[in-house]
Protein backbone atom coordinates (compact mmCIF):
# COMPACT_ATOMS: atom_id res chain seq x y z
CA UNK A 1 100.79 101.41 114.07
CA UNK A 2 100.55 99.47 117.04
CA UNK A 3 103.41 99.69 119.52
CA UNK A 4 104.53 96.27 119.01
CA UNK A 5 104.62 97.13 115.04
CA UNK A 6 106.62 100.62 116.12
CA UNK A 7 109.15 98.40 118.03
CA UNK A 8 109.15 96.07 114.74
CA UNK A 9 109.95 99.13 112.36
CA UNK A 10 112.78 100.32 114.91
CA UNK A 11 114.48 96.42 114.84
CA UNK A 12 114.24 96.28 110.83
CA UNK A 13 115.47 100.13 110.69
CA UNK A 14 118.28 99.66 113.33
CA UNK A 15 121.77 98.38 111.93
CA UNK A 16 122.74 96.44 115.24
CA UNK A 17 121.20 95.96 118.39
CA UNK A 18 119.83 98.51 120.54
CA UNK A 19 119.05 98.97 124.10
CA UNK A 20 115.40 99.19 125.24
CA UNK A 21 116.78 102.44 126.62
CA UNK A 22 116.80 103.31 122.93
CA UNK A 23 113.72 102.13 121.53
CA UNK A 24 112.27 103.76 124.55
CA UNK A 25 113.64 107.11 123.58
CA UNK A 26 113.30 106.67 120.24
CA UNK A 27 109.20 105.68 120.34
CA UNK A 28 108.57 107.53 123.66
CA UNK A 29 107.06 104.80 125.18
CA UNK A 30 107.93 103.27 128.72
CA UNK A 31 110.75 100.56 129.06
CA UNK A 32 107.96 98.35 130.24
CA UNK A 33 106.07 98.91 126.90
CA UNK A 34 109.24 97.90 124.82
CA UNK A 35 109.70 94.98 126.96
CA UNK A 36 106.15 93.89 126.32
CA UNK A 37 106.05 94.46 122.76
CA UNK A 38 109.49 92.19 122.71
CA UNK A 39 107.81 89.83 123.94
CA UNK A 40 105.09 89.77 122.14
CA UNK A 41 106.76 89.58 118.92
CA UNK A 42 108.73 86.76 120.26
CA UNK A 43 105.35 84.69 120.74
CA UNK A 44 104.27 85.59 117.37
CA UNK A 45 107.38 84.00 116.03
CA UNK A 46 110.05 86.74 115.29
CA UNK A 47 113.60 86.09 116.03
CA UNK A 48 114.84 88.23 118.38
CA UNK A 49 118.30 88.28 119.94
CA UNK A 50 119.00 89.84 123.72
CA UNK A 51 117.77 90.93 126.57
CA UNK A 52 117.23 93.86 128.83
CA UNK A 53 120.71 95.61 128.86
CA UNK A 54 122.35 93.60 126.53
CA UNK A 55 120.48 95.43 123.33
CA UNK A 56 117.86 93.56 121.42
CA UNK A 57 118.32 93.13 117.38
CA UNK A 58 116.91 91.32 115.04
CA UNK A 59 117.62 87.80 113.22
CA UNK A 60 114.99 86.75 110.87
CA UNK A 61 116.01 83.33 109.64
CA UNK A 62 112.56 83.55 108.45
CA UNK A 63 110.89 86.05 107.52
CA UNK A 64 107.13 86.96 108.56
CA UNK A 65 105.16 89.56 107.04
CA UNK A 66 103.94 92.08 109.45
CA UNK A 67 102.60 95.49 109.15
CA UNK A 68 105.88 97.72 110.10
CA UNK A 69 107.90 95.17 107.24
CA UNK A 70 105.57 96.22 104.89
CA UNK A 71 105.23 99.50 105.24
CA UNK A 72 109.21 99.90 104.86
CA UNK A 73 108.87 99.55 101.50
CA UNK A 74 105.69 101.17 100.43
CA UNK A 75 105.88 103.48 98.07
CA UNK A 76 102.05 104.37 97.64
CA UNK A 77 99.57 106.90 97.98
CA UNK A 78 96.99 105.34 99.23
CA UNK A 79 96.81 101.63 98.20
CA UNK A 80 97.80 99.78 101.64
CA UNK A 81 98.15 102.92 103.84
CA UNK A 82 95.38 101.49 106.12
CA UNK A 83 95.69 97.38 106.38
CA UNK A 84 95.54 94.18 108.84
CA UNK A 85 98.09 91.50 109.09
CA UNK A 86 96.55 88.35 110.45
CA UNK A 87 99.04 85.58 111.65
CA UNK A 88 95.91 83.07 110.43
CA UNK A 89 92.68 83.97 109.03
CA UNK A 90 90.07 81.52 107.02
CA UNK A 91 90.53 83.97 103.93
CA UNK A 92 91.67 87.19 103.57
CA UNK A 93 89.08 88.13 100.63
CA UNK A 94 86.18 86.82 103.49
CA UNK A 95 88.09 89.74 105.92
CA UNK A 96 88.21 92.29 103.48
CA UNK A 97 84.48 92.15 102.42
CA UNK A 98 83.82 92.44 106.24
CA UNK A 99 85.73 95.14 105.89
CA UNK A 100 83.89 96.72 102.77
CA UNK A 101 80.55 96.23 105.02
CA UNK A 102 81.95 98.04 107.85
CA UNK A 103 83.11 101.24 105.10
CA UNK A 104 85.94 100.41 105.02
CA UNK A 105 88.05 103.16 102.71
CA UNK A 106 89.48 101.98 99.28
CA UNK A 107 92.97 100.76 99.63
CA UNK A 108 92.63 99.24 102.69
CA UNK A 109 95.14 95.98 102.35
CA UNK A 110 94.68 92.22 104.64
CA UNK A 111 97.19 89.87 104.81
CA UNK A 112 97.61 86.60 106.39
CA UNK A 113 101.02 84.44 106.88
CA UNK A 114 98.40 81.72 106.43
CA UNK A 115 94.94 80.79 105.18
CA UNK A 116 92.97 77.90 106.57
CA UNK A 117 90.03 77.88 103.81
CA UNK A 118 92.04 80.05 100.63
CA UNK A 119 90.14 79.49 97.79
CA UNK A 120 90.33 79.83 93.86
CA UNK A 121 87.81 81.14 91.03
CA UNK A 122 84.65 78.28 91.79
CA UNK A 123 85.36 77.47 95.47
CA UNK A 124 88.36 75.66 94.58
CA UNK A 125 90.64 75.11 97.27
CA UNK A 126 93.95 77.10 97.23
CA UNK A 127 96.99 76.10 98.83
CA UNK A 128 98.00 78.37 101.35
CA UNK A 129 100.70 77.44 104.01
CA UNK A 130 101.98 79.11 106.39
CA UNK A 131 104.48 81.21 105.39
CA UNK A 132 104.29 79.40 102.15
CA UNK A 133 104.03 82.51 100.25
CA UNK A 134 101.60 85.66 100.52
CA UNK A 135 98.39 85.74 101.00
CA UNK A 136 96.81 89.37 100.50
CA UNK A 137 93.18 91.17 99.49
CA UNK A 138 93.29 95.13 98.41
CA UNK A 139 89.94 96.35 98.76
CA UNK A 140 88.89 98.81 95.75
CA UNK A 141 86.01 101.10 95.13
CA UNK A 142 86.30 101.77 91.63
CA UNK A 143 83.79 104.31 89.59
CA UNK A 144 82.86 101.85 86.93
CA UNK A 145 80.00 99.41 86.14
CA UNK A 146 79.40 95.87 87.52
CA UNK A 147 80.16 94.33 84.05
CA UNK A 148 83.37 95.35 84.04
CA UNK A 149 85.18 94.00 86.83
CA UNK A 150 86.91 91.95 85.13
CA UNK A 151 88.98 94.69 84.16
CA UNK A 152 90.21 94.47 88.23
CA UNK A 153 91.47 91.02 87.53
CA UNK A 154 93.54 91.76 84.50
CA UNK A 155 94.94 94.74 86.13
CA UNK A 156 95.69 92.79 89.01
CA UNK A 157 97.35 89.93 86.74
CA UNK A 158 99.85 92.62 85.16
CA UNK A 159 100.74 94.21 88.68
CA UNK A 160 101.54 91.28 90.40
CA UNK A 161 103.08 90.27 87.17
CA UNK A 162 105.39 93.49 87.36
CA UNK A 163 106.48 92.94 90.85
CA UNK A 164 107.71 89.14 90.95
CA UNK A 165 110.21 90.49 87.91
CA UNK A 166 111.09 93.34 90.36
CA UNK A 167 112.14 91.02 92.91
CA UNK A 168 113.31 88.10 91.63
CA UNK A 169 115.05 86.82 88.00
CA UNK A 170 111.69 85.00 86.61
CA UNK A 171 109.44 85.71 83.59
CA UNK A 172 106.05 85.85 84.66
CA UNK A 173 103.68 84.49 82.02
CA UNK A 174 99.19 85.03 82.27
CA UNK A 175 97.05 82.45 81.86
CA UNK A 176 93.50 83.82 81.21
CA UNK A 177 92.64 85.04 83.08
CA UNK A 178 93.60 84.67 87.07
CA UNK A 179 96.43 82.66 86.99
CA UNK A 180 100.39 83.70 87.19
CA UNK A 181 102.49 81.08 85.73
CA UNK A 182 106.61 80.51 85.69
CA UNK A 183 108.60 77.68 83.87
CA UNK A 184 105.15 76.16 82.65
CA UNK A 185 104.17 75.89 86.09
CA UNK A 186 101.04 77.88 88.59
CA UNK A 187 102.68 80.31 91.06
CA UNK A 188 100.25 82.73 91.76
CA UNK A 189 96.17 82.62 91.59
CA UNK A 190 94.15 85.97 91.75
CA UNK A 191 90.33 85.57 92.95
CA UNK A 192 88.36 89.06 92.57
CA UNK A 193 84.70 89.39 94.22
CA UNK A 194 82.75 92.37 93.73
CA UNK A 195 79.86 94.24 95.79
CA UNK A 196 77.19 95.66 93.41
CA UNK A 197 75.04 98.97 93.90
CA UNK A 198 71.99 97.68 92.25
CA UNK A 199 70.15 100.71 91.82
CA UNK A 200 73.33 102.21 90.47
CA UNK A 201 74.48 99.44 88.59
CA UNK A 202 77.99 100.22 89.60
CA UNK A 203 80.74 98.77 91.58
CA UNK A 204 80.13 98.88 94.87
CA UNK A 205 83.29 97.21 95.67
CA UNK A 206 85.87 94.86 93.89
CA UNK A 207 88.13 92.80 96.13
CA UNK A 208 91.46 90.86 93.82
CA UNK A 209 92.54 88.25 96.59
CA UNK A 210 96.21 87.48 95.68
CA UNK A 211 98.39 84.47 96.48
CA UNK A 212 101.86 84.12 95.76
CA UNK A 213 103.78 81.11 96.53
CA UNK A 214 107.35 82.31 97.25
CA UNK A 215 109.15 79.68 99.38
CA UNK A 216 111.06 77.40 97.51
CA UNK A 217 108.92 74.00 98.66
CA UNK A 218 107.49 70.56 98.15
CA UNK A 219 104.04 70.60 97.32
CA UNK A 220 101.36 68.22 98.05
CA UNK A 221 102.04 64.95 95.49
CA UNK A 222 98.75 66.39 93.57
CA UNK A 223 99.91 69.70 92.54
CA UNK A 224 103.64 68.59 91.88
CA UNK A 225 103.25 68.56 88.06
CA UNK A 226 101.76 72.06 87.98
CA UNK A 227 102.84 74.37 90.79
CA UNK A 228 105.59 75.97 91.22
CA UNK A 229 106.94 79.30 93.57
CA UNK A 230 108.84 82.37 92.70
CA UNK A 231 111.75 80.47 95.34
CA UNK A 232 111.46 76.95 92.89
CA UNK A 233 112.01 78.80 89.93
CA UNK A 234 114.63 81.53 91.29
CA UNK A 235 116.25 78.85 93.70
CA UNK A 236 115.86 81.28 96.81
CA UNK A 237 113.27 82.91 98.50
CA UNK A 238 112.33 86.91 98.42
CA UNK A 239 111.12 89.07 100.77
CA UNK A 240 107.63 88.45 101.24
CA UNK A 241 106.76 92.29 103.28
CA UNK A 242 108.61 93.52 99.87
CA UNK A 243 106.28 92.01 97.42
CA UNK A 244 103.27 92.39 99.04
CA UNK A 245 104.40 96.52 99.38
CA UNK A 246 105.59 96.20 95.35
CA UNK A 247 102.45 94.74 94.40
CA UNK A 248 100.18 97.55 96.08
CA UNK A 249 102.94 99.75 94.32
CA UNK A 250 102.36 98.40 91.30
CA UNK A 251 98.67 98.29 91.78
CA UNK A 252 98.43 101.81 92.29
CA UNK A 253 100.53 102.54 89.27
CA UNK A 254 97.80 100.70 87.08
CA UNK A 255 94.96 101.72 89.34
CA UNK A 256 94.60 105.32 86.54
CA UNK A 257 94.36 103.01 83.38
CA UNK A 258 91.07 100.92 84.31
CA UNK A 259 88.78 103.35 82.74
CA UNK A 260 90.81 102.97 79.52
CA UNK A 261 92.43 99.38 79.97
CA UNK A 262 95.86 100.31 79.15
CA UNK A 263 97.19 97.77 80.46
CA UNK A 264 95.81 95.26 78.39
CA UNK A 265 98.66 95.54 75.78
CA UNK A 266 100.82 93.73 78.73
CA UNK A 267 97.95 91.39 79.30
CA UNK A 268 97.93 90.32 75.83
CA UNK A 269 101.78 90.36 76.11
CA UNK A 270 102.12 88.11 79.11
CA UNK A 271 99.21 85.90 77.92
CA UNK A 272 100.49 82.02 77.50
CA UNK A 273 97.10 81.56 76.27
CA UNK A 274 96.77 83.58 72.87
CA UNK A 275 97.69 80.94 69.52
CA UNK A 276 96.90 77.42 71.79
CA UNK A 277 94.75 74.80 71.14
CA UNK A 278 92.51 74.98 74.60
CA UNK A 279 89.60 73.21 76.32
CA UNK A 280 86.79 75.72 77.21
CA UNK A 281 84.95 74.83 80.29
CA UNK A 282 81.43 76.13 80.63
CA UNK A 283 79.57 74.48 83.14
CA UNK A 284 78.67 71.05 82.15
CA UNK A 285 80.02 71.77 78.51
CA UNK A 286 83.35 71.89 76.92
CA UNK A 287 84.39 72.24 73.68
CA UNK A 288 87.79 72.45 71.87
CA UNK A 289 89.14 75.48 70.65
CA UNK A 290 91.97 77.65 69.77
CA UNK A 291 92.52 81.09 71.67
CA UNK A 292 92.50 83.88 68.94
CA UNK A 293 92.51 87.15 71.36
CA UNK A 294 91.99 89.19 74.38
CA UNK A 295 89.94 91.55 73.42
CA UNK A 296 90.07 95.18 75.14
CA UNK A 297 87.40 94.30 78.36
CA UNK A 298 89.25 90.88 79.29
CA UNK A 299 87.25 88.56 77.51
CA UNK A 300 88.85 85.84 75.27
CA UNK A 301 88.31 85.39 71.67
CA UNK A 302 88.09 81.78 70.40
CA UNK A 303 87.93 79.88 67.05
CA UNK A 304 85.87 77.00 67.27
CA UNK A 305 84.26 74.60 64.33
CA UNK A 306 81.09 76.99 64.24
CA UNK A 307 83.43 80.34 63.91
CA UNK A 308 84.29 82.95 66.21
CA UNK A 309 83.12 83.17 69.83
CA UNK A 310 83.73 85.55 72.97
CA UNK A 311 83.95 83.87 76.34
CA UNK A 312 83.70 85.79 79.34
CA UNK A 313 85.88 84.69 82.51
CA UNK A 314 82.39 84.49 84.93
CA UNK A 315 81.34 81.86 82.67
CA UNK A 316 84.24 79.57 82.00
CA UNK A 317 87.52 77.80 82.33
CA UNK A 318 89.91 76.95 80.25
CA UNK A 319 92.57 74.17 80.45
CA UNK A 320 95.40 73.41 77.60
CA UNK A 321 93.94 70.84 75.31
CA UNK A 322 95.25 66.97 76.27
């Protein structure tokens, strides 16, 4: 870490305020250093109370995610051991396949308190305020073939899924297959992009971009009917350096099951898709249809007037039918 994210991890370890005598000591750097690390911290936005010999502690009225917050409550092995906090960055998936380019190691985490061009599955736009929520890309290098990364996405789905309920009192439904809903309403949306080894045919890299909306907010007049935020549902707002640690925890948990997609029992468990009359989306096409299945790779199973059919989640959308 940095020595402004050392001084961080002291504040948000520290039970009361401490002298830069202290955090010199304690992080053997100069008093000078601490001072300048205060201060930077302070620019970036963190609350922090006193002054040289008066003790400096910390008062988060809000919350930012930063690298030492995060790593307080990692539990992992490798999944987010090496990562980047951004205070803004266009998109964090864009960072992390940078990142990927440059060899970067699997598990490497980016985060950003905000997002100027998030985006969803088909270059829709995703909503992504500052400190709205949390923005986050895991960069994987899974042993498996191109064709299956869906498999990343579901995995994702169930992990993120797993670490909103360990946080907060909600019950995290699926919709097939990227999207996290709560109370009937969108609070999450996972994008994964994959690298390809074309000679091997494998995975070169997959990258699941995750966005959370935590804060309990207003959101624009467009989205009102069908987004919602872990804070909305919950009627307060979590830690956001928590969740983004419990979902890398979680993530690694799941990360041994994608050869043999154990986790799609919870998939199929979570889904609020399975048994509903849907609208399939397939480039210019749609078509009714009722969602039968999730069948063991990800894909959905659908009964439509001509029989049974298997939709894959590259191809199409699906929306509930009006």
């Amino acid at each position: 870490m940095s020595t402004k994210e050392q001084v961080l991890a002291a504040l948000l370890e520290a039970e009361g305020p401490v002298s830069g005598e202290w955090l010199a000591r304690k992080l053997q750097i100069s008093r000078n250093a601490v001072w300048k690390a205060i201060n930077q911290l302070r620019e970036e936005g963190h609350q922090i109370e006193g002054a040289t010999n008066r003790g400096y502690s910390l008062a988060e009225a809000k919350e930012m995610v930063s690298e030492a917050g995060i790593r307080r409550w990692l539990t992992t092995a490798v999944f987010g051991r090496q990562m980047e906090v951004h205070s803004t960055l266009d998109s964090t998936n864009t960072r992390a396949k940078a990142l990927a380019a440059q060899g970067a190691a699997h598990g490497t985490l980016v985060c950003a308190r905000e997002q100027t061009a998030g985006r969803g599955r088909f270059g829709r736009r995703f909503f992504s305020p500052e400190d709205g929520g949390i923005y986050m890309s895991l960069l994987l290098r899974p042993a498996m073939p191109a064709d299956q990364a869906v498999m990343v996405t579901s995995m994702a789905a169930v992990a993120v899924a797993r670490a909103i309920e360990r946080l907060a009192e909600v019950e995290i439904q699926i919709k097939w297959v990227n999207d996290l809903y709560a109370d009937g309403k969108k609070l999450c949306g996972i994008l994964c992009e994959a690298g390809m080894d074309f000679e091997s045919g494998q995975l070169d890299y997959a990258i699941p971009g995750i966005g959370v909306n935590t804060a309990p907010m207003e959101f624009p007049e467009e989205l009102r009917g069908i987004a919602t935020s872990v804070g909305n549902v919950c009627g307060h707002d979590i830690s956001k350096n928590r969740l983004v640690a419990e979902i890398c925890n979680c993530m690694e948990e799941l990360y041994g099951q994608l050869e043999t997609g154990a986790f799609m029992s919870e998939f199929r468990a979570r889904s609020n898709v399975i048994g509903r009359k849907i609208i399939v989306l397939r480039g210019d096409e749609r078509f009714p249809a009722r969602a039968v299945d999730i069948d063991d790779h990800g894909s959905l199973i659908v009964e439509t007037e001509d029989g049974l059919k298997t939709v894959h989640s590259g191809e199409v959308s699906v929306r509930w039918e009006e």
